[in-house]
N, C-alpha and C. Protein backbone atom coordinates (compact mmCIF):
# COMPACT_ATOMS: atom_id res chain seq x y z
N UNK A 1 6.79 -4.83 -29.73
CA UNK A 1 6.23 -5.90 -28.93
C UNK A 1 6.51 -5.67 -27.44
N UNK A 2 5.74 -6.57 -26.60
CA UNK A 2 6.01 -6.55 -25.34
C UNK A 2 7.79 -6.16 -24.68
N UNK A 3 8.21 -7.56 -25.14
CA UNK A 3 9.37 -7.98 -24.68
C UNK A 3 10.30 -6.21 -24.85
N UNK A 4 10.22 -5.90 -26.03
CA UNK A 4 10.99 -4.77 -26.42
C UNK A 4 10.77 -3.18 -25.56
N UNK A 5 9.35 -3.29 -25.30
CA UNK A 5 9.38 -2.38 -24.73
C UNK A 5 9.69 -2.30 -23.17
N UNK A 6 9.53 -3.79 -22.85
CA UNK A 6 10.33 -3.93 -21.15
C UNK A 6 11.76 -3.50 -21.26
N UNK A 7 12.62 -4.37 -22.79
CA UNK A 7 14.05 -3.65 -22.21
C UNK A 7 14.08 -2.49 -22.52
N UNK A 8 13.11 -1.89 -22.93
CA UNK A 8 13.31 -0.09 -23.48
C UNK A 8 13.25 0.37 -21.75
N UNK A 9 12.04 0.28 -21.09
CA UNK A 9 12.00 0.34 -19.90
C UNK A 9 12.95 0.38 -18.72
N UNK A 10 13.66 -1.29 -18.91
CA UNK A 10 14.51 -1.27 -17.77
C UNK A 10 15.98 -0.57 -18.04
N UNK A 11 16.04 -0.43 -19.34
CA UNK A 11 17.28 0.77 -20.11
C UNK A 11 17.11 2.04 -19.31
N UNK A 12 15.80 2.64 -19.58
CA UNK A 12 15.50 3.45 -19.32
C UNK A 12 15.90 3.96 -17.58
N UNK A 13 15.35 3.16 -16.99
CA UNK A 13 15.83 2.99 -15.48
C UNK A 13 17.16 2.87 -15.42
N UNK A 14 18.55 2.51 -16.15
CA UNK A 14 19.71 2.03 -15.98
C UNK A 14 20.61 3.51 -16.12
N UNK A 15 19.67 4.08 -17.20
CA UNK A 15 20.03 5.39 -17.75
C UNK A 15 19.80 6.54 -16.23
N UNK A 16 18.43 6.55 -15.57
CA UNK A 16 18.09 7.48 -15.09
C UNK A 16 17.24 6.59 -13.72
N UNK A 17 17.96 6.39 -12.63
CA UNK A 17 17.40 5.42 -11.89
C UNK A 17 16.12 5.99 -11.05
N UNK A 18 16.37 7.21 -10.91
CA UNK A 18 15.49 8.16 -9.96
C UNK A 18 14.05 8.90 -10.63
N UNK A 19 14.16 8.32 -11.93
CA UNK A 19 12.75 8.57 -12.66
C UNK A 19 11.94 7.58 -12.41
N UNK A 20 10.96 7.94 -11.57
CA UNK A 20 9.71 6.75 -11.43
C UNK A 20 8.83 6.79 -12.55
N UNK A 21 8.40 7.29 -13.61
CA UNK A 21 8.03 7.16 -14.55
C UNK A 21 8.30 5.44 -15.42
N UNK A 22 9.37 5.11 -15.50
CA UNK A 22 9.37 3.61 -16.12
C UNK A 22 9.32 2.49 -15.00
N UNK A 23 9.60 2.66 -13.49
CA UNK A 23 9.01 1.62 -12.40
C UNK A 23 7.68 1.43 -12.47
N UNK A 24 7.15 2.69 -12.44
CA UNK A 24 5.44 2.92 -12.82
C UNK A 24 4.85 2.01 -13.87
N UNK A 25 5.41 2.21 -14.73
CA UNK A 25 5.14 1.12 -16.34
C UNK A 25 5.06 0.09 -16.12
N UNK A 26 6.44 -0.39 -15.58
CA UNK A 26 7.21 -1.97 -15.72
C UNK A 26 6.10 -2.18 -14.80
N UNK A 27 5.63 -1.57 -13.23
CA UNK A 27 5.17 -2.75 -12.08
C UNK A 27 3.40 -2.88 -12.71
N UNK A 28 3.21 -2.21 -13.60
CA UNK A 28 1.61 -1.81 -14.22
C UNK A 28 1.76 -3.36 -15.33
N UNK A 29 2.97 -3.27 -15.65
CA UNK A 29 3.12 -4.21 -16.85
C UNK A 29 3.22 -5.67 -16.32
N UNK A 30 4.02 -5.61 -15.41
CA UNK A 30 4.07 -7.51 -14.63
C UNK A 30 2.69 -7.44 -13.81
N UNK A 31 2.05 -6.22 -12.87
CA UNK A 31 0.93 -6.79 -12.13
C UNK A 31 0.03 -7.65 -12.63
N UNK A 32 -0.75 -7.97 -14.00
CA UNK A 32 -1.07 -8.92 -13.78
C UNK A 32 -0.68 -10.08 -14.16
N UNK A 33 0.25 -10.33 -14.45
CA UNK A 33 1.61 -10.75 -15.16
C UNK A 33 2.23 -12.04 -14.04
N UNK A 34 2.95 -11.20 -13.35
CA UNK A 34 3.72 -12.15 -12.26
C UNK A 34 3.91 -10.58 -11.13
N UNK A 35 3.32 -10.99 -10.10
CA UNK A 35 3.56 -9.74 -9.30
C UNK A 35 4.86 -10.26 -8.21
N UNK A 36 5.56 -11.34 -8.08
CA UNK A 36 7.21 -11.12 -7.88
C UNK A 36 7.58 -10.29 -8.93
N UNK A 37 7.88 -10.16 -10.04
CA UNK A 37 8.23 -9.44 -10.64
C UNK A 37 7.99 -7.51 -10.36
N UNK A 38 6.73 -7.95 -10.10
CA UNK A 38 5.87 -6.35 -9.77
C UNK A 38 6.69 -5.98 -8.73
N UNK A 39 6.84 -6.81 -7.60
CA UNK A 39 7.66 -6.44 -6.56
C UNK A 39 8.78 -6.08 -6.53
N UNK A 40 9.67 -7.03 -7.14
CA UNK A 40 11.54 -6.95 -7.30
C UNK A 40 11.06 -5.24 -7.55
N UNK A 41 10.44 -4.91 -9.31
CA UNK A 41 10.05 -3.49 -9.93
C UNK A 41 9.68 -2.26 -8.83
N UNK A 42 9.10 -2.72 -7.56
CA UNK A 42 8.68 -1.18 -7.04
C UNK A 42 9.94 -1.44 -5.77
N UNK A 43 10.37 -2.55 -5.90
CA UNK A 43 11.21 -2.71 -4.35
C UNK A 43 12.70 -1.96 -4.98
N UNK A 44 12.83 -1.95 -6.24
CA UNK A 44 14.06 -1.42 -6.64
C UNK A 44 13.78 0.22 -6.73
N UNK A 45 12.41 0.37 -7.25
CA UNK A 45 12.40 2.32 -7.33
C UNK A 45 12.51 2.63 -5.43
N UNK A 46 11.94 1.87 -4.71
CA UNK A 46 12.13 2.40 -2.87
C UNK A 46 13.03 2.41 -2.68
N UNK A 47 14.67 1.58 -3.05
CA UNK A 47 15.98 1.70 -2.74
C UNK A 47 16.10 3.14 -3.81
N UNK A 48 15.88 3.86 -4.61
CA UNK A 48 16.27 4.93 -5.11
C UNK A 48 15.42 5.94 -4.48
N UNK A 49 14.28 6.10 -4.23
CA UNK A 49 13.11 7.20 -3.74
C UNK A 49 12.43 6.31 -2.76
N UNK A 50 13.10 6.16 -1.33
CA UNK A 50 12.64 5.28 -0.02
C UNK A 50 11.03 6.56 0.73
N UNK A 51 10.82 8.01 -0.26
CA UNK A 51 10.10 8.00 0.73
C UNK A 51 8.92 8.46 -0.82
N UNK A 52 9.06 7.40 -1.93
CA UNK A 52 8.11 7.69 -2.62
C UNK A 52 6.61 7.12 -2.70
N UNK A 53 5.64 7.87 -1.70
CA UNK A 53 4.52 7.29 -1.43
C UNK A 53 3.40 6.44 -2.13
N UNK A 54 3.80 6.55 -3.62
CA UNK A 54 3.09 5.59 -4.50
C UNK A 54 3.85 4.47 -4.20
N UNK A 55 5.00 4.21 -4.35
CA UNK A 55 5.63 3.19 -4.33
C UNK A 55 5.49 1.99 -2.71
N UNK A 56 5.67 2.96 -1.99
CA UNK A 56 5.05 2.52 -0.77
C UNK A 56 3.39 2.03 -0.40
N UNK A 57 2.88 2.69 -1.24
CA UNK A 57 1.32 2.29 -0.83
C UNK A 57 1.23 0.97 -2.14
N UNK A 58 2.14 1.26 -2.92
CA UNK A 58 1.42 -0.13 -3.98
C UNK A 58 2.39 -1.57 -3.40
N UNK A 59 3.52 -1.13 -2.62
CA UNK A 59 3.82 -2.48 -2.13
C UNK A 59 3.07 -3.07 -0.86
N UNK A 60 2.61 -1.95 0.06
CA UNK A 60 1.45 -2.57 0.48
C UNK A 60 0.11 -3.28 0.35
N UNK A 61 0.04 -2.65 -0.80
CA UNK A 61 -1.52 -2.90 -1.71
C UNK A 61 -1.07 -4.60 -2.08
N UNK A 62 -0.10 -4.77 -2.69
CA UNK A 62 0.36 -6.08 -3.33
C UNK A 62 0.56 -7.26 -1.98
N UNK A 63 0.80 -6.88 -0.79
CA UNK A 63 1.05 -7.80 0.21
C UNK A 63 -0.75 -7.59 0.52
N UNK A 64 -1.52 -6.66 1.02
CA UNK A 64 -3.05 -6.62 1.12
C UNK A 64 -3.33 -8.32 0.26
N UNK A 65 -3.11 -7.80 -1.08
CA UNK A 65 -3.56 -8.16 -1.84
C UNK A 65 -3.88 -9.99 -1.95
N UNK A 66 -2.38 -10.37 -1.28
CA UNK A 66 -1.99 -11.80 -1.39
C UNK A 66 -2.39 -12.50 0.14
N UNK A 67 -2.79 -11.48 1.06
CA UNK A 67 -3.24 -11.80 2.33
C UNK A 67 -2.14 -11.82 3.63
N UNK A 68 -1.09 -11.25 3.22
CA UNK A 68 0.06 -11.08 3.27
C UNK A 68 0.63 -9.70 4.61
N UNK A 69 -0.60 -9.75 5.63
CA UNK A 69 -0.18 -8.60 5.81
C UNK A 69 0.51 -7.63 6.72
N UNK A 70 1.03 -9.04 7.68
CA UNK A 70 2.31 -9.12 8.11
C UNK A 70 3.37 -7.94 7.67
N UNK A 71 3.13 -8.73 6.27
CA UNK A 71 4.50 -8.23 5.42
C UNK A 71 4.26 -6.66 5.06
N UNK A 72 2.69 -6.40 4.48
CA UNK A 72 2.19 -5.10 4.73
C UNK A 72 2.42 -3.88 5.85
N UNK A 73 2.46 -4.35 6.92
CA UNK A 73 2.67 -3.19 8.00
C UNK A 73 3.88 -2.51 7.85
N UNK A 74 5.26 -2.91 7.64
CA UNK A 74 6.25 -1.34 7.70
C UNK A 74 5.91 -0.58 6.46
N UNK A 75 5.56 -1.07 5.52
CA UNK A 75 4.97 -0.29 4.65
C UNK A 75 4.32 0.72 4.51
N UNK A 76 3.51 0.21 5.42
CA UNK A 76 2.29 1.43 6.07
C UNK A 76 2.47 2.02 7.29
N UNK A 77 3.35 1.46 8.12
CA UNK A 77 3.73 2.52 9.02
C UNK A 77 4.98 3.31 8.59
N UNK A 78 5.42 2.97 7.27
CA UNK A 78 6.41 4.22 6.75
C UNK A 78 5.74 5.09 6.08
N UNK A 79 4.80 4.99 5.20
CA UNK A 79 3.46 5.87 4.92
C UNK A 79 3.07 6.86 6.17
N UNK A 80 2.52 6.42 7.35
CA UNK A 80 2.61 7.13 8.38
C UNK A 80 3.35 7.79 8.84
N UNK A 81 4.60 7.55 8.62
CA UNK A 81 6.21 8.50 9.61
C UNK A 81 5.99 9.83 8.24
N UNK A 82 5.74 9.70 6.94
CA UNK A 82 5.78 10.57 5.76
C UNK A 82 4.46 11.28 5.97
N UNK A 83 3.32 10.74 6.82
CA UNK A 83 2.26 11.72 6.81
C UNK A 83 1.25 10.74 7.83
N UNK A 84 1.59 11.45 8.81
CA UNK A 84 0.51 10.84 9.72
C UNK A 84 -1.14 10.26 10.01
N UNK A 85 -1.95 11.14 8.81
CA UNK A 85 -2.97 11.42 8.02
C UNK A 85 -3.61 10.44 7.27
N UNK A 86 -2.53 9.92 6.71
CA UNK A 86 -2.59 9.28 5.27
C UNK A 86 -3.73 7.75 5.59
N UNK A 87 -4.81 8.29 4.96
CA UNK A 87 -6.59 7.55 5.30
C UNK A 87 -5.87 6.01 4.11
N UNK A 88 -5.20 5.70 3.46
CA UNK A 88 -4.89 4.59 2.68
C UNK A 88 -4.25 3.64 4.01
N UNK A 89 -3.09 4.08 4.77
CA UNK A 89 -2.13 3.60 5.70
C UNK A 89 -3.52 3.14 7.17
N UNK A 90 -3.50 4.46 7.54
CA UNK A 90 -4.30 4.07 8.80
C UNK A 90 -5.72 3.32 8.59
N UNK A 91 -6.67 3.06 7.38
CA UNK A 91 -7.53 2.24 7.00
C UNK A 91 -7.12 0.85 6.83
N UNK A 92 -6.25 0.88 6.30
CA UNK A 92 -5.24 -0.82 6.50
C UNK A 92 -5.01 -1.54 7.46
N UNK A 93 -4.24 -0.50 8.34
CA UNK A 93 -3.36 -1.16 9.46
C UNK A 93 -4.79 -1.21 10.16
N UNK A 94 -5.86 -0.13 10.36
CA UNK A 94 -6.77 -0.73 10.90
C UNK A 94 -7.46 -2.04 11.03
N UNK A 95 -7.25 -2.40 9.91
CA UNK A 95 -8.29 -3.39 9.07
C UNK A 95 -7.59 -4.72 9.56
N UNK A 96 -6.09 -4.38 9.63
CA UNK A 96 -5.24 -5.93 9.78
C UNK A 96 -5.16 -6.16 11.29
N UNK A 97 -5.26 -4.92 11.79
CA UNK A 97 -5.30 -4.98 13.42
C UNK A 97 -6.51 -5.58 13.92
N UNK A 98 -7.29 -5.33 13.42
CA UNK A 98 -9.08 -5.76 13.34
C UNK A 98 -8.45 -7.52 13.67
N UNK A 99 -8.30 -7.70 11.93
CA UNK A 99 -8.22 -9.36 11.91
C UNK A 99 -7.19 -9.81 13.06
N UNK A 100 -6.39 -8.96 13.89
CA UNK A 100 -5.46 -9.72 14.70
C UNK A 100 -6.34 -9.31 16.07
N UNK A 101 -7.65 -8.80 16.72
CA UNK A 101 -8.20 -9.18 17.29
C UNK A 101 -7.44 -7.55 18.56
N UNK A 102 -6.52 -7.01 17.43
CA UNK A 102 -5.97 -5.83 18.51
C UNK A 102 -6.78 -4.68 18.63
N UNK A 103 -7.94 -4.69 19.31
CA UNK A 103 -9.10 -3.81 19.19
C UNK A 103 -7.97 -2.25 19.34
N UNK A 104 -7.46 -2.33 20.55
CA UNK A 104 -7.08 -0.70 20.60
C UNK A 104 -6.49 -0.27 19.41
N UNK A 105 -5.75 -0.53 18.97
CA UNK A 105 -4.64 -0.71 17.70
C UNK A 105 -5.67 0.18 16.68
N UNK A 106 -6.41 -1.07 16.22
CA UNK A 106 -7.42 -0.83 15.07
C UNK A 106 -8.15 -0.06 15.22
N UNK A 107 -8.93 0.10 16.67
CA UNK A 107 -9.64 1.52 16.22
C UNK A 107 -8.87 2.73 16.72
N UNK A 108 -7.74 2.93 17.27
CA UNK A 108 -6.74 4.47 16.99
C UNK A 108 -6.37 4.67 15.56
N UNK A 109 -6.04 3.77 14.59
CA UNK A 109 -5.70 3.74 13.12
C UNK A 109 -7.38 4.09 12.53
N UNK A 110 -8.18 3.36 12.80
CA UNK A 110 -9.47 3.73 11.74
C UNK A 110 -10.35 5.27 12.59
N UNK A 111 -10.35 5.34 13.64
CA UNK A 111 -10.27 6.69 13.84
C UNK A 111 -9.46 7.57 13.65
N UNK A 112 -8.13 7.76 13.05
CA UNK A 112 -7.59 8.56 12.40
C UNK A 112 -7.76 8.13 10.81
N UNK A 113 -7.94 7.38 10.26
CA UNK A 113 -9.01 7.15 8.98
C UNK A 113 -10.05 8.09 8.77
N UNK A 114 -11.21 8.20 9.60
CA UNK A 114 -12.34 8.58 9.67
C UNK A 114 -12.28 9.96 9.28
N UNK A 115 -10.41 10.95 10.31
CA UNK A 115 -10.40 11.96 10.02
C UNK A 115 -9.78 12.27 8.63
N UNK A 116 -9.46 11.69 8.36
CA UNK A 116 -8.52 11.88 7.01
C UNK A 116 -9.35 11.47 5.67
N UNK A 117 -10.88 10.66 6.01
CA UNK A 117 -11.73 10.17 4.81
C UNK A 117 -12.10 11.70 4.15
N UNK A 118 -11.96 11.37 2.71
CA UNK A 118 -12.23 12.66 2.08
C UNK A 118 -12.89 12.58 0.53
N UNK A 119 -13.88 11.30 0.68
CA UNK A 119 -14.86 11.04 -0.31
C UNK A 119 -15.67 10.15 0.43
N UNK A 120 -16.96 10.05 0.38
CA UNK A 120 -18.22 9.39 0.51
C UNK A 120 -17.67 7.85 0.54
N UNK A 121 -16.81 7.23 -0.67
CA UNK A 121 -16.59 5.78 -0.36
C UNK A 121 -15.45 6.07 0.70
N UNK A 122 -14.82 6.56 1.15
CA UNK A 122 -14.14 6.28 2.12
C UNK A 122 -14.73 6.04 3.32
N UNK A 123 -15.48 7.66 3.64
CA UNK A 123 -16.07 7.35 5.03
C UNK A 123 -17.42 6.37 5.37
N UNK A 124 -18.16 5.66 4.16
CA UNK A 124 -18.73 4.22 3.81
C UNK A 124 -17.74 3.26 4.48
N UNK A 125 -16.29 2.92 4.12
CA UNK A 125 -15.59 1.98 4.19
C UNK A 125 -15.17 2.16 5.53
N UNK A 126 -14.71 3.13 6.07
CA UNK A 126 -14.58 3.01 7.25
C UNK A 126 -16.12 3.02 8.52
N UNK A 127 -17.18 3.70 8.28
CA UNK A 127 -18.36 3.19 8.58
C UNK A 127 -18.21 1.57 9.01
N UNK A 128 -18.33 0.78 8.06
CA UNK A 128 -18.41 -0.46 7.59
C UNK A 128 -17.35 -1.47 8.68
N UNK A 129 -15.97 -0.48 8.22
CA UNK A 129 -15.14 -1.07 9.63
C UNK A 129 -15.28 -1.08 10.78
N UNK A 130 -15.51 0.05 11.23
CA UNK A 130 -16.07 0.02 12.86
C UNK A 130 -17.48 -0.64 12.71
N UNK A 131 -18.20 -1.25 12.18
CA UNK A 131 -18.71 -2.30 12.75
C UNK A 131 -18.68 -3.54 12.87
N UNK A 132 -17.80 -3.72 11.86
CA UNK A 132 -16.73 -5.10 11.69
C UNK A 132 -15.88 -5.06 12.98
N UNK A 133 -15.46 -4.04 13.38
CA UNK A 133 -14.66 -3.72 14.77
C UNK A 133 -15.48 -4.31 16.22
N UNK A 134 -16.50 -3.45 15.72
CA UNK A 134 -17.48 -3.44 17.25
C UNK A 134 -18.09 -5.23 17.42
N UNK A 135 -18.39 -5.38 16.47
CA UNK A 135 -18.55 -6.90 16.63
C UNK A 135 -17.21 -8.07 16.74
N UNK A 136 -16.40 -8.06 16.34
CA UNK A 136 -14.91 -8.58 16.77
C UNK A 136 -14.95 -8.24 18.45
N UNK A 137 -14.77 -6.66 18.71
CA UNK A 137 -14.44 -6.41 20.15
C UNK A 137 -15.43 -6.30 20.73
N UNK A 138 -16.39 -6.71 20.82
CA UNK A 138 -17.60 -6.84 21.72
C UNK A 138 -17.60 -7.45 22.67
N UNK A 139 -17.04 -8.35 22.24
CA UNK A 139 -16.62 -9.83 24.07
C UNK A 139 -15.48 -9.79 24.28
């Protein structure tokens, strides 16, 4: 059952803290569940692997998610210090810089997006932003 295989899980983690393999599970298993829970789950694998980039992009994703995104930015600018590149981080912070009206901000982040888009829906989504941009910073 459920229950059993969470404490198999968090055993599992107690045993071997630096295997992201059962954080992975557990935060898959509370997301739609209770995502405090999801959180405490990926906020405990970042105190063991602080520069593990899944873990970092899904606690951003989860603050995205709740509108939250304040709380989102060191997230994603620690994504950035690990890879400057990284089209998930600089499409975000773009996006939140957008809604805070910080034109320069947002478009240095979604133009380094643009370079880092590396599928058709990406460079769509960022398309899409800079004109969400250009109309925000127009006046």
């Amino acid at each position: 059952d459920n229950q059993s295989a969470e404490r198999l899980l968090w055993e599992a983690i107690n045993i071997n803290p630096t295997n992201p393999q059962p954080y992975a599970l557990l935060a898959n298993y509370y997301r739609p569940l209770d995502r405090g829970k999801e959180l405490d789950v990926l906020s405990k694998h970042l105190a063991v692997n602080p520069s593990s980039r899944d873990t970092l992009e899904s606690i951003a994703q989860l603050f995205i998610d709740q509108k939250r995104h304040d709380e989102a930015v060191p997230y994603l600018e620690r994504l950035l210090a690990l890879d400057g590149g990284d089209f998930f981080a600089n499409y975000n912070l773009g996006q939140i810089y957008r809604s805070k009206n910080e034109c320069g901000r947002a478009r240095s982040h979604l133009d380094a997006a643009r370079l880092a888009a590396s599928s058709s829906e990406e460079v769509k989504a960022v398309e899409t932003a800079f004109r969400a941009l250009d109309q925000t910073c127009a006046g």
